[in-house]
C-alpha atoms as a PDB file:
ATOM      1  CA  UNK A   1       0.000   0.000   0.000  1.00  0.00           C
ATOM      2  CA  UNK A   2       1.684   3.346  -1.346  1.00  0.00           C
ATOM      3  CA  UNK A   3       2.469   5.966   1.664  1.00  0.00           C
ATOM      4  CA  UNK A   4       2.491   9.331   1.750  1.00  0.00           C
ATOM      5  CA  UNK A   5       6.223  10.503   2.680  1.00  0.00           C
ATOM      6  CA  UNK A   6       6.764  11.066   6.222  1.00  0.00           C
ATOM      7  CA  UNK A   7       6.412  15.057   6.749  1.00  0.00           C
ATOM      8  CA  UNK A   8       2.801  15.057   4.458  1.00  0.00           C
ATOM      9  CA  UNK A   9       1.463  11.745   6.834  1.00  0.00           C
ATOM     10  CA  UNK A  10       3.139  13.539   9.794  1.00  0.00           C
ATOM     11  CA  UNK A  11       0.661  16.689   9.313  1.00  0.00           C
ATOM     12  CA  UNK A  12      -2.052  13.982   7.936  1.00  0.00           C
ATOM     13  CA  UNK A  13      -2.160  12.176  11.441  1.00  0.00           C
ATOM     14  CA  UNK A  14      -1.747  15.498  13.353  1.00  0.00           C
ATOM     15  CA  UNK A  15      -4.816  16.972  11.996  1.00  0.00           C
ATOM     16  CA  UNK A  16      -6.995  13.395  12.152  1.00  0.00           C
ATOM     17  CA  UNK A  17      -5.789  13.382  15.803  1.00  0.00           C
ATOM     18  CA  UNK A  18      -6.863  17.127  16.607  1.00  0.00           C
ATOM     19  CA  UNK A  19     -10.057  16.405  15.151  1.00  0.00           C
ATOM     20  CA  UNK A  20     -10.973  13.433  17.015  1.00  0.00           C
ATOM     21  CA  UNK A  21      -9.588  14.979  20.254  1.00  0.00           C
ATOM     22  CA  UNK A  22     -11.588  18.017  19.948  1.00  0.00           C
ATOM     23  CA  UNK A  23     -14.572  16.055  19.060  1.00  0.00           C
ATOM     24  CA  UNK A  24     -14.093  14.104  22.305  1.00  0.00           C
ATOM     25  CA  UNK A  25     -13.201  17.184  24.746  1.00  0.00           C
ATOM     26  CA  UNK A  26     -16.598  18.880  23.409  1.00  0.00           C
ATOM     27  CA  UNK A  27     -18.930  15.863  24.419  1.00  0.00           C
ATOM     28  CA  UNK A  28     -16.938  15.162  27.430  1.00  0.00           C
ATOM     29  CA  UNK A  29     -17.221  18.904  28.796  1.00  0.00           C
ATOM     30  CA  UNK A  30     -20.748  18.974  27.642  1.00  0.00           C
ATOM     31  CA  UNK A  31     -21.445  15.832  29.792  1.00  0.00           C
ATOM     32  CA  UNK A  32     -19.498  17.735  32.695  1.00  0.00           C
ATOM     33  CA  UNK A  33     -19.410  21.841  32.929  1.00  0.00           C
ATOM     34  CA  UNK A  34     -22.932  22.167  30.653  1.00  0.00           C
ATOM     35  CA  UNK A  35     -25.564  19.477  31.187  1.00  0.00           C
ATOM     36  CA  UNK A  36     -23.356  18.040  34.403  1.00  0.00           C
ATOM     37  CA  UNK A  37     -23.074  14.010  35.789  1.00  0.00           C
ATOM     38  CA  UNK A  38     -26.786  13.809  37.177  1.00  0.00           C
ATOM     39  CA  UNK A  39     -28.378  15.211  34.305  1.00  0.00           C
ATOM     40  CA  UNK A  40     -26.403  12.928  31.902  1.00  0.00           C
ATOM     41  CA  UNK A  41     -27.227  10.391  34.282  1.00  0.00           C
ATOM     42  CA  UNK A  42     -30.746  10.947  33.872  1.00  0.00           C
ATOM     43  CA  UNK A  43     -30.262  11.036  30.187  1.00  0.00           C
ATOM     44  CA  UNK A  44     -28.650   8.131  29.806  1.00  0.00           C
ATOM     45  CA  UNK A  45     -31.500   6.485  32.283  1.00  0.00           C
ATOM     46  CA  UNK A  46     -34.115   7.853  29.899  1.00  0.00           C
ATOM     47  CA  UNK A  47     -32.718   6.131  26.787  1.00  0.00           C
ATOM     48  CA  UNK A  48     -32.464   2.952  29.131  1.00  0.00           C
ATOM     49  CA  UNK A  49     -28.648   2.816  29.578  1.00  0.00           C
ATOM     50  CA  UNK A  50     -27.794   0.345  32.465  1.00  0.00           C
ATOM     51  CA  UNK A  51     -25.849   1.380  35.520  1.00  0.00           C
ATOM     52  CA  UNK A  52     -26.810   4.774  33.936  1.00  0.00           C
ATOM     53  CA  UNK A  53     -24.601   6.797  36.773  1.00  0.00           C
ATOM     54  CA  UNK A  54     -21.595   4.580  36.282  1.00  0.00           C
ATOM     55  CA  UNK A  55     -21.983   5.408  32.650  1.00  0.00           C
ATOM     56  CA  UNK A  56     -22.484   9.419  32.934  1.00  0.00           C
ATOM     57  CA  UNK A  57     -19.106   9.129  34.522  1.00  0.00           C
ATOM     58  CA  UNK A  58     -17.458   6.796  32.472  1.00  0.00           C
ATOM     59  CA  UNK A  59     -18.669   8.335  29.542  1.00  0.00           C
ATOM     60  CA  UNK A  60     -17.403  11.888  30.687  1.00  0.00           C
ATOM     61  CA  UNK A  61     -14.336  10.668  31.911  1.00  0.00           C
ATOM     62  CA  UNK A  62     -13.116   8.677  28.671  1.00  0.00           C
ATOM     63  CA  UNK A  63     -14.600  11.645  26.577  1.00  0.00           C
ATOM     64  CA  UNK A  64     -13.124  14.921  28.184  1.00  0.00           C
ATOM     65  CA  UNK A  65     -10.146  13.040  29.708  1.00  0.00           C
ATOM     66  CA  UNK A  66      -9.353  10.571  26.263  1.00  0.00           C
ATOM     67  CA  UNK A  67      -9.749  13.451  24.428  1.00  0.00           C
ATOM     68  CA  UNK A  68      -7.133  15.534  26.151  1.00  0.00           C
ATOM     69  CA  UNK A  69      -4.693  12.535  25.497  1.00  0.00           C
ATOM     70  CA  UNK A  70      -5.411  12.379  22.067  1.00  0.00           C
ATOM     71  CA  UNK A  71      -4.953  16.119  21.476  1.00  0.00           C
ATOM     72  CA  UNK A  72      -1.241  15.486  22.740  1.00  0.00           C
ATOM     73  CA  UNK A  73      -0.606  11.646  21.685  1.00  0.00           C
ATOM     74  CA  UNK A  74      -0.588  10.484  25.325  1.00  0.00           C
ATOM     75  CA  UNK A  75      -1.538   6.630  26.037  1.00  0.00           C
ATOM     76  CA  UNK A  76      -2.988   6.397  22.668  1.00  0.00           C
ATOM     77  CA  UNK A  77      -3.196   2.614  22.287  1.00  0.00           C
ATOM     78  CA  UNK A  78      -5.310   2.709  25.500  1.00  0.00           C
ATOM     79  CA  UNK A  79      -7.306   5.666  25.404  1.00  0.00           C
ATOM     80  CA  UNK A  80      -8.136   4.320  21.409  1.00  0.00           C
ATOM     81  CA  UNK A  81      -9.254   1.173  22.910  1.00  0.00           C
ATOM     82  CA  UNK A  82     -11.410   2.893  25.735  1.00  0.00           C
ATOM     83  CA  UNK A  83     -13.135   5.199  23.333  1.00  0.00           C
ATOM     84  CA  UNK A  84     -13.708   2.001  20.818  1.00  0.00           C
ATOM     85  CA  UNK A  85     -15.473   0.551  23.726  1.00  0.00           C
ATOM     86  CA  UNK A  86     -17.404   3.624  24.512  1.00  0.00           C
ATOM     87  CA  UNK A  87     -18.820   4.253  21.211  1.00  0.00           C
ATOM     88  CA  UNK A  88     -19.694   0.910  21.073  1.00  0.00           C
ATOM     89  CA  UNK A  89     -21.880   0.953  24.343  1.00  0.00           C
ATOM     90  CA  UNK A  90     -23.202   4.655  22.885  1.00  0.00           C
ATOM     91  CA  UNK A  91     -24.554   2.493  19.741  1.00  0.00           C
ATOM     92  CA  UNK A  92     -25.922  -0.260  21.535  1.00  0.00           C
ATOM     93  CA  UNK A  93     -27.312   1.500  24.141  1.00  0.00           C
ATOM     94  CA  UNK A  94     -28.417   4.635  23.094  1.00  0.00           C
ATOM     95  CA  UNK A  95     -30.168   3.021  19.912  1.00  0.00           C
ATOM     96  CA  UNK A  96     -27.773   4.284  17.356  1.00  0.00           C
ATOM     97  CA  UNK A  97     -27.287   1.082  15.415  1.00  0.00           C
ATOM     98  CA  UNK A  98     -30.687   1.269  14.420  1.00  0.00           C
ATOM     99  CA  UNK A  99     -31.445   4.771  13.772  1.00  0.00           C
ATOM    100  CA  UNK A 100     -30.472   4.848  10.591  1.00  0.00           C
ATOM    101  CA  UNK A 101     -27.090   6.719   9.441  1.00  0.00           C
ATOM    102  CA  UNK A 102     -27.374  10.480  10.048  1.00  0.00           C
ATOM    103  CA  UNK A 103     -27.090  11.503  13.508  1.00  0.00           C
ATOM    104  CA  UNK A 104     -29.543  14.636  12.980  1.00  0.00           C
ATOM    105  CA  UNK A 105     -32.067  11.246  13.555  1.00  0.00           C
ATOM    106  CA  UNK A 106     -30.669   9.133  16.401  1.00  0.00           C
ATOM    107  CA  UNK A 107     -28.440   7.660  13.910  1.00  0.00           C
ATOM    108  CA  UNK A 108     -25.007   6.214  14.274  1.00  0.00           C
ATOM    109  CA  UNK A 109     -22.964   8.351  11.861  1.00  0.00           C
ATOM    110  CA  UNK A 110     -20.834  10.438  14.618  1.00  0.00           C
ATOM    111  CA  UNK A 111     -20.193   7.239  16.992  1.00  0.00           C
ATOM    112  CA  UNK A 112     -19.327   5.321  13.705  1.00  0.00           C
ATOM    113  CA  UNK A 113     -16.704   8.229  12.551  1.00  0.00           C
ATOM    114  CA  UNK A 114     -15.631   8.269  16.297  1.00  0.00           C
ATOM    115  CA  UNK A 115     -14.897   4.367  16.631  1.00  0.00           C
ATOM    116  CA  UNK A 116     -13.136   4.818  12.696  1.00  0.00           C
ATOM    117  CA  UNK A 117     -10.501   7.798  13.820  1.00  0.00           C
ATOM    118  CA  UNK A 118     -10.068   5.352  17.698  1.00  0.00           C
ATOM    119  CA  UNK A 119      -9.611   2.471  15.267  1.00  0.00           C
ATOM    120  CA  UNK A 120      -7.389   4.151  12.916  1.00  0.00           C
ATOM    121  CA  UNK A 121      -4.858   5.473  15.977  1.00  0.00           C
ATOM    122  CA  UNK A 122      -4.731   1.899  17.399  1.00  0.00           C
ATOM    123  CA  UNK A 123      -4.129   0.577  14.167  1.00  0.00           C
ATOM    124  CA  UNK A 124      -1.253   3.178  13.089  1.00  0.00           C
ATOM    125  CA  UNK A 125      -0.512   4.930  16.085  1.00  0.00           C
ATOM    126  CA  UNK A 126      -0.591   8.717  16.918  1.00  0.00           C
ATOM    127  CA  UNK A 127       2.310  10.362  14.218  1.00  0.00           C
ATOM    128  CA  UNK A 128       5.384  11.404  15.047  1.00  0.00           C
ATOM    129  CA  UNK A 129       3.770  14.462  16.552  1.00  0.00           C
ATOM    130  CA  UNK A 130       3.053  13.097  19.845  1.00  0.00           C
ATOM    131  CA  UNK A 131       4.295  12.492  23.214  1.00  0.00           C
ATOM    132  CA  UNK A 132       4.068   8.716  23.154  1.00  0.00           C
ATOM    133  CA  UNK A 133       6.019   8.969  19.987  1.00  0.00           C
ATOM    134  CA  UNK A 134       8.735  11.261  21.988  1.00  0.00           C
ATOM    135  CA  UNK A 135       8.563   8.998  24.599  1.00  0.00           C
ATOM    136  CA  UNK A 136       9.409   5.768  22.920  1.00  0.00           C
ATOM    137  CA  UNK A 137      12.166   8.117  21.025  1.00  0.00           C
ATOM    138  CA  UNK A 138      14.080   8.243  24.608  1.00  0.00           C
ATOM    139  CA  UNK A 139      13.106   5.007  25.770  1.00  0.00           C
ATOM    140  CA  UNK A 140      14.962   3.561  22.011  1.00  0.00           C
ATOM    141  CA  UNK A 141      17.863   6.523  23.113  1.00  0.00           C
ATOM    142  CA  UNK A 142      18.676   4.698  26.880  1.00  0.00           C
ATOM    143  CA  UNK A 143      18.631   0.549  25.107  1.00  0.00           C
ATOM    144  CA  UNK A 144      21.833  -0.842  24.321  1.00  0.00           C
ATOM    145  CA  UNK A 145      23.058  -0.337  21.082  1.00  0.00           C
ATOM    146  CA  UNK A 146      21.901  -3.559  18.739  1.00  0.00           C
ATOM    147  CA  UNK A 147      19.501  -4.685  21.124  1.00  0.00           C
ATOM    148  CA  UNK A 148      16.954  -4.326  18.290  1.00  0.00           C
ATOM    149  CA  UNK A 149      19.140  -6.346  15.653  1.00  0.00           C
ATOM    150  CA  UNK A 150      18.410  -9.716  14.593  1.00  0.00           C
ATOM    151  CA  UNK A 151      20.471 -12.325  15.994  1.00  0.00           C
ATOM    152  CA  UNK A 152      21.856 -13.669  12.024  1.00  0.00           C
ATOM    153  CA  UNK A 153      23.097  -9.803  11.707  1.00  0.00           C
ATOM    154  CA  UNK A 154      24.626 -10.026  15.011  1.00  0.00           C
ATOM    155  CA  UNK A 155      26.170 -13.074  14.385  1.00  0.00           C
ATOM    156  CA  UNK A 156      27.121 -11.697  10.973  1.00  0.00           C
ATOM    157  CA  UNK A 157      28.859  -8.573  12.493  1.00  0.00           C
ATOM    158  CA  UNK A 158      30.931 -11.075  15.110  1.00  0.00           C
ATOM    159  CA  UNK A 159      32.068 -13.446  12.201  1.00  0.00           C
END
């Protein structure tokens, strides 16, 4: 599969991440600072979410929180996998799945584009743009050198 080169996908997967990260942060404060945890809790209750409290938070707390990590490429692997599972629960629970695509009708078109964009960082990571990237920069920086080398080109360079 033909790749962009590395500054054009660089930008690429800094914008997709901004996007989804926003997109979080705005339905996570909504759920916290605007509507607040007992009326999402009552929400969720009236469209027959179990543990509906326990979900208000969750919900809020992956959302706002996840979506802060995403803006910066923090714990991506994890916070991809969290909001996967969120958006998941949002479809089943919330009735999403079945109405229809477009969200203006209970549809499932924004949790679908959400779970794509969490899929899409598991799958290929945050960019080069990130903290977790930074991190594993100085984490490669501190390992012995060759540690990463296959053991023929090791053997190869002793020979």
């Amino acid at each position: 599969m033909p790749q962009l080169p590395a500054p054009t996908s660089d930008i690429a997967s800094l914008v997709a991440r901004l996007l989804l990260g926003i997109v979080l942060v705005a339905h996570g404060w909504q759920k916290l600072a605007e509507k607040g945890i007992a009326a999402t809790s009552a929400g969720f209750a009236g469209m027959g979410i179990p543990a509906p409290g326990a979900a208000a938070v969750f919900a809020t707390f992956v959302e706002l929180g996840g979506g802060v990590l995403i803006l910066v490429g923090l714990a991506t692997p994890y916070v991809a996998v969290l909001t996967t599972l969120n958006m998941i629960g949002a479809g089943l629970f919330a009735g999403h799945w079945t109405g229809g695509v477009f969200v203006a009708k209970g549809g499932w078109e924004l949790v679908g584009v959400i779970i794509t964009g969490a899929l899409m960082l598991l799958a290929f990571g945050p960019g080069r743009v990130s903290i977790d990237h930074l991190l594993a920069a100085r984490r490669r920086a501190k390992e012995p050198v060759g540690r990463h080398v296959r053991v023929e080109e090791r053997v190869r360079v002793l020979s």
